[in-house]
N, C-alpha and C. Protein backbone atom coordinates (compact mmCIF):
# COMPACT_ATOMS: atom_id res chain seq x y z
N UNK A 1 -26.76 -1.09 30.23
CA UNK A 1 -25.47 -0.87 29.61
C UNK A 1 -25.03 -2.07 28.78
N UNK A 2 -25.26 -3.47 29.17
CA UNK A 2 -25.18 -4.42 28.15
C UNK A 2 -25.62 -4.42 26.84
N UNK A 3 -26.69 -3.82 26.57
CA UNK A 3 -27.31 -3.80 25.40
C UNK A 3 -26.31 -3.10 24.75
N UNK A 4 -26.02 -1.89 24.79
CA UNK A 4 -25.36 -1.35 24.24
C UNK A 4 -24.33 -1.36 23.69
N UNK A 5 -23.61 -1.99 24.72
CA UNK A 5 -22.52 -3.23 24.54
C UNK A 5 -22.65 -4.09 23.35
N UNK A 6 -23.48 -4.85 23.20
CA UNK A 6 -23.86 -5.87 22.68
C UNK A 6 -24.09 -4.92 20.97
N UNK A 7 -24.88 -3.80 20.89
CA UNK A 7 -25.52 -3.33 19.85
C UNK A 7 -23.88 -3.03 18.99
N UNK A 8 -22.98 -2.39 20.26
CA UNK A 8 -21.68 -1.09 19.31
C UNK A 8 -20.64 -2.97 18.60
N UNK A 9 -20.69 -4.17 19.54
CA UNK A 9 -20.07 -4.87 18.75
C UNK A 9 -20.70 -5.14 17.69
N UNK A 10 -22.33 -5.66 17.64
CA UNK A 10 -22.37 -6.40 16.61
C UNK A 10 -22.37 -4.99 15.18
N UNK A 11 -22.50 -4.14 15.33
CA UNK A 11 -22.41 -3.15 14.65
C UNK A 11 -21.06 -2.89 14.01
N UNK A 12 -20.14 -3.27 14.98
CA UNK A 12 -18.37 -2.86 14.38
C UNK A 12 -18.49 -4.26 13.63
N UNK A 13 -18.98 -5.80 14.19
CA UNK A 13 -18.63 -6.98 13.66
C UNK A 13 -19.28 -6.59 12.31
N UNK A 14 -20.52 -5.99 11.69
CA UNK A 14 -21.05 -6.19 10.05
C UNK A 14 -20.41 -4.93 9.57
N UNK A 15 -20.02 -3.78 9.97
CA UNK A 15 -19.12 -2.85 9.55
C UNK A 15 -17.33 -3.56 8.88
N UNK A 16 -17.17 -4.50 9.85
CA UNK A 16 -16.01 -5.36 9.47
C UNK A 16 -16.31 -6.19 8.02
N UNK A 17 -16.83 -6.56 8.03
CA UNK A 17 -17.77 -7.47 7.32
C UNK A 17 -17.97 -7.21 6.33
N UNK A 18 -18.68 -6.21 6.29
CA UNK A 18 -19.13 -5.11 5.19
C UNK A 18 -17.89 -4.37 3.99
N UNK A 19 -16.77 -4.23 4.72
CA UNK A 19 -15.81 -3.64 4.13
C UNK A 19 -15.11 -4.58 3.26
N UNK A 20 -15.00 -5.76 4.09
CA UNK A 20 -14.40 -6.96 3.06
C UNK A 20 -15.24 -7.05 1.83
N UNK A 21 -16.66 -7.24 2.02
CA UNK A 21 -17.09 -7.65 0.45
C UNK A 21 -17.33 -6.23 -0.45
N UNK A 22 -16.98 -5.18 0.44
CA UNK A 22 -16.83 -4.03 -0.77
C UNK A 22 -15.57 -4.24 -1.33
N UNK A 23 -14.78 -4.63 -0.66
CA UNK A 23 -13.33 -4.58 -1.83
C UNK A 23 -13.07 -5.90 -2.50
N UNK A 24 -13.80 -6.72 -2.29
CA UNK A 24 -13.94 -7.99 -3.21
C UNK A 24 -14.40 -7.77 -4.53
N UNK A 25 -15.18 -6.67 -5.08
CA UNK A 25 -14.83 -6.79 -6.59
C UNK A 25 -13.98 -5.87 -7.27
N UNK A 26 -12.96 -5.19 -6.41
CA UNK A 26 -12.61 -4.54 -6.97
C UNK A 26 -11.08 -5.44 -7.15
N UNK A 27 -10.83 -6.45 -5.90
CA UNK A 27 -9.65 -7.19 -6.23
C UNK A 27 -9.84 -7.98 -7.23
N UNK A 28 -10.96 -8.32 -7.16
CA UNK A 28 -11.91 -9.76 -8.49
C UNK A 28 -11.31 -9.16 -10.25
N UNK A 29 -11.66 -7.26 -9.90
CA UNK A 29 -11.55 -7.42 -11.32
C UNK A 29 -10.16 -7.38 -11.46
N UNK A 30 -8.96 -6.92 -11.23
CA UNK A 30 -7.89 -6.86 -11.07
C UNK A 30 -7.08 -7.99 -10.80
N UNK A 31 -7.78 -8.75 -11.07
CA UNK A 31 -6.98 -10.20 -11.16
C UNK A 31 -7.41 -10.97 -12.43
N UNK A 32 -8.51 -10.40 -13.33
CA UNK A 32 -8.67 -10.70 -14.63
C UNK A 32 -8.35 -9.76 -15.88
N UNK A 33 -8.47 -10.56 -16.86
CA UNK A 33 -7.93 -10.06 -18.14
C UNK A 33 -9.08 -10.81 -19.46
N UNK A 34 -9.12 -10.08 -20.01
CA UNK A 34 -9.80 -10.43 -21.21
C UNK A 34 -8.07 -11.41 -22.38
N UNK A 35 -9.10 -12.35 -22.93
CA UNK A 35 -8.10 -13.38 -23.39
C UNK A 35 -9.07 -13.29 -24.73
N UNK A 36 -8.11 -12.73 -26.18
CA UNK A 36 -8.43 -13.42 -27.32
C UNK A 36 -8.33 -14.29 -27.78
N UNK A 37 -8.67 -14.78 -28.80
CA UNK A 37 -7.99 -16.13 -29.74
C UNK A 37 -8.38 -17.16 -29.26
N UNK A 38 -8.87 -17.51 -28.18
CA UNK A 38 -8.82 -19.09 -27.82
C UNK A 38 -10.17 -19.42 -27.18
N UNK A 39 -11.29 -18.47 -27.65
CA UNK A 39 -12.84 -18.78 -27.66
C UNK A 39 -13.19 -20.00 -28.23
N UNK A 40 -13.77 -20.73 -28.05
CA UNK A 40 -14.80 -21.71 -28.86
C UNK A 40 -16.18 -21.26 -29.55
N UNK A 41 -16.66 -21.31 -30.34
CA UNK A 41 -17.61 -20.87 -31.34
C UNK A 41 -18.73 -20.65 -30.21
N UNK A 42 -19.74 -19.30 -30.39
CA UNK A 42 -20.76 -19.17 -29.18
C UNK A 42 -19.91 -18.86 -27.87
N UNK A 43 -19.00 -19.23 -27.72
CA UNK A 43 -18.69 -18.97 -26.04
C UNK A 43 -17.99 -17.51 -25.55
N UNK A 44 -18.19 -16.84 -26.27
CA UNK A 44 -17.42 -15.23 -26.28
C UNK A 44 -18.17 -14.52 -25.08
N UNK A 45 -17.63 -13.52 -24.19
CA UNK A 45 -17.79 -12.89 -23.83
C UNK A 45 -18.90 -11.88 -23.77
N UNK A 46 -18.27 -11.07 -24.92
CA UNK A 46 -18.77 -10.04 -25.13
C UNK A 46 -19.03 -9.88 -26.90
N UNK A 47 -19.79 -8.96 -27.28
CA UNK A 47 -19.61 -7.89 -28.66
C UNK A 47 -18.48 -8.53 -29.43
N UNK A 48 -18.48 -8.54 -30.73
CA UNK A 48 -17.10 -8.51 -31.90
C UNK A 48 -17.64 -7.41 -32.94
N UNK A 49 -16.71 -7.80 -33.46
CA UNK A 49 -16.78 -6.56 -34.40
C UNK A 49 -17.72 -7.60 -35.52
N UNK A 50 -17.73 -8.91 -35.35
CA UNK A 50 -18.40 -9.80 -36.99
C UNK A 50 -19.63 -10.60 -35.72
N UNK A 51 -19.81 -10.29 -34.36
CA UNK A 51 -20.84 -10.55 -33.58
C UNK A 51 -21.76 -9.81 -32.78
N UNK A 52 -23.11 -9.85 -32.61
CA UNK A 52 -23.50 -8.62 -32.49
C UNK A 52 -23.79 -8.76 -30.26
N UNK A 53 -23.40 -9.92 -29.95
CA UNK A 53 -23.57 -9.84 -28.57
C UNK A 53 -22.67 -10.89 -28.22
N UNK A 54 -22.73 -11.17 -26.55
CA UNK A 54 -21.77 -12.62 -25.99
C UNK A 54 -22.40 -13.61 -26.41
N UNK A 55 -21.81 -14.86 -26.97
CA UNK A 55 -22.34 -15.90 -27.16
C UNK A 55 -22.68 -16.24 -28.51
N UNK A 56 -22.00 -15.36 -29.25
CA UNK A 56 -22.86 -15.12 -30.74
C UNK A 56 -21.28 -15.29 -31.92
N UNK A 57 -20.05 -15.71 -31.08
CA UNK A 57 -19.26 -15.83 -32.37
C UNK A 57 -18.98 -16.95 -33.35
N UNK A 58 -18.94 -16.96 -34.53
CA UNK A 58 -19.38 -17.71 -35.48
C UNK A 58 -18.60 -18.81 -35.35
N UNK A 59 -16.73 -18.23 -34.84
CA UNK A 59 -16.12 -19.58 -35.29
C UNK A 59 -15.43 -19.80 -34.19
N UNK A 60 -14.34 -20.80 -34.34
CA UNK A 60 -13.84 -21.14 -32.87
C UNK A 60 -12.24 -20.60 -33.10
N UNK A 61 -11.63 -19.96 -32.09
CA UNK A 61 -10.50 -19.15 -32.14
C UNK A 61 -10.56 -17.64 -32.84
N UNK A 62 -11.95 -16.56 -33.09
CA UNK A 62 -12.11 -15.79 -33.69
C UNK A 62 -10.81 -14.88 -32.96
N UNK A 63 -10.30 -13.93 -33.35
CA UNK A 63 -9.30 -13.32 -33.33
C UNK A 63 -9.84 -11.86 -32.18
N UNK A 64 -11.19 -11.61 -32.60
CA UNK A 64 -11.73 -10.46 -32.10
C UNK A 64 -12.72 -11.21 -30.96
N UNK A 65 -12.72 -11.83 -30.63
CA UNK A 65 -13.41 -12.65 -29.39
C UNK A 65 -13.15 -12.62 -28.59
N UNK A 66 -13.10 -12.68 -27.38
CA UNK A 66 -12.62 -12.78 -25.82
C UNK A 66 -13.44 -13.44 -25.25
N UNK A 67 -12.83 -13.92 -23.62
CA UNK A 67 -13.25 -14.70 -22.82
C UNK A 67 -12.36 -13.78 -21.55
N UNK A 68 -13.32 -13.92 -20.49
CA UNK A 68 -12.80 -13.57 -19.34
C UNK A 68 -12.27 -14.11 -18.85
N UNK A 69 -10.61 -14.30 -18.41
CA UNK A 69 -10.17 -15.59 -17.39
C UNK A 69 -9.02 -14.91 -16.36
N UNK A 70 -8.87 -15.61 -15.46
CA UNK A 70 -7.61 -15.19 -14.14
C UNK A 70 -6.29 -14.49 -14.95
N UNK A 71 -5.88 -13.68 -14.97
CA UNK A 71 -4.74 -13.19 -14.91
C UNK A 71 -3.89 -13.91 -15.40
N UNK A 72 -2.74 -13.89 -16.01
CA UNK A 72 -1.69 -14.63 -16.37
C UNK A 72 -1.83 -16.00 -17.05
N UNK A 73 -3.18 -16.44 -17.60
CA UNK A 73 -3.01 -17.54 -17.91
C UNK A 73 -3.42 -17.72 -19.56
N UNK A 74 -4.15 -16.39 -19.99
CA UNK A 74 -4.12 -16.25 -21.35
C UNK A 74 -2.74 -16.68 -22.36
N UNK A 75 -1.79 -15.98 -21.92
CA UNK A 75 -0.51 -16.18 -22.69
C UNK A 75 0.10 -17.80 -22.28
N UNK A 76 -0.48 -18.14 -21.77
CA UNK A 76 0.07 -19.59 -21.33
C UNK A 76 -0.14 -20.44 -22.13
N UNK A 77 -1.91 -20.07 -22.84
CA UNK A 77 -2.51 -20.94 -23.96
C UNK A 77 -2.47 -20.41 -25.14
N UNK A 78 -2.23 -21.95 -26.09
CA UNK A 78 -2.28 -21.71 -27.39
C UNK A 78 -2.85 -20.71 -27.91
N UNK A 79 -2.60 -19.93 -28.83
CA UNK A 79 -3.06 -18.86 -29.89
C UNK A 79 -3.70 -17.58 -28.89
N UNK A 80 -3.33 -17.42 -27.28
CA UNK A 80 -4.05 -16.63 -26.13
C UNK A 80 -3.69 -15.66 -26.92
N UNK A 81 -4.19 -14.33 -26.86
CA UNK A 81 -3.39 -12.92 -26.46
C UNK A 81 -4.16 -11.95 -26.20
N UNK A 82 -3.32 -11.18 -25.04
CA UNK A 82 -4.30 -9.87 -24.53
C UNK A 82 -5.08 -9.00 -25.40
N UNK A 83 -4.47 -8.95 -26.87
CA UNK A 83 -4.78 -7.62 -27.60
C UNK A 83 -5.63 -8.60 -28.82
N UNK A 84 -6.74 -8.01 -29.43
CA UNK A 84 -7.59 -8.14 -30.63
C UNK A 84 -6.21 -8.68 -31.54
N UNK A 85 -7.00 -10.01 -32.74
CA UNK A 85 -6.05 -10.27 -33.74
C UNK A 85 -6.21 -9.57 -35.21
């Protein structure tokens, strides 16, 4: 009967476990925001409309550029903004 014991905790303990890092990316993404305007040349994200992948924008502050960062701190910085320029 110990075993069993032993098997149903450690089973509830990685079931516990388990649930936390399933909802870890879903809080992860929900706490970011895509930030225009305030890329440095190459350091983009993603795609532009004048770049054809991440890492590929020509100039620094492109308008159509983004960077992934925490929540609330885009608008904090110079030239930030949520929406394409």
């Amino acid at each position: 009967m110990k075993i069993s014991i032993a098997h149903a905790c450690a089973m509830t303990g990685l079931l516990a476990l388990g649930s936390q890092f399933m909802a870890a990316p879903a809080q992860a993404a929900e706490e970011k925001e895509k930030c225009y305007g305030v890329v440095k040349a190459g350091q983009n994200d993603c795609a532009t409309k004048t770049s054809s992948c991440a890492g590929t924008a020509k100039t620094d502050a492109a308008g159509d550029a983004f960077v992934i960062m925490p929540k609330g701190l885009c608008e904090k910085l110079a030239g930030g903004s949520l929406q394409p320029k």
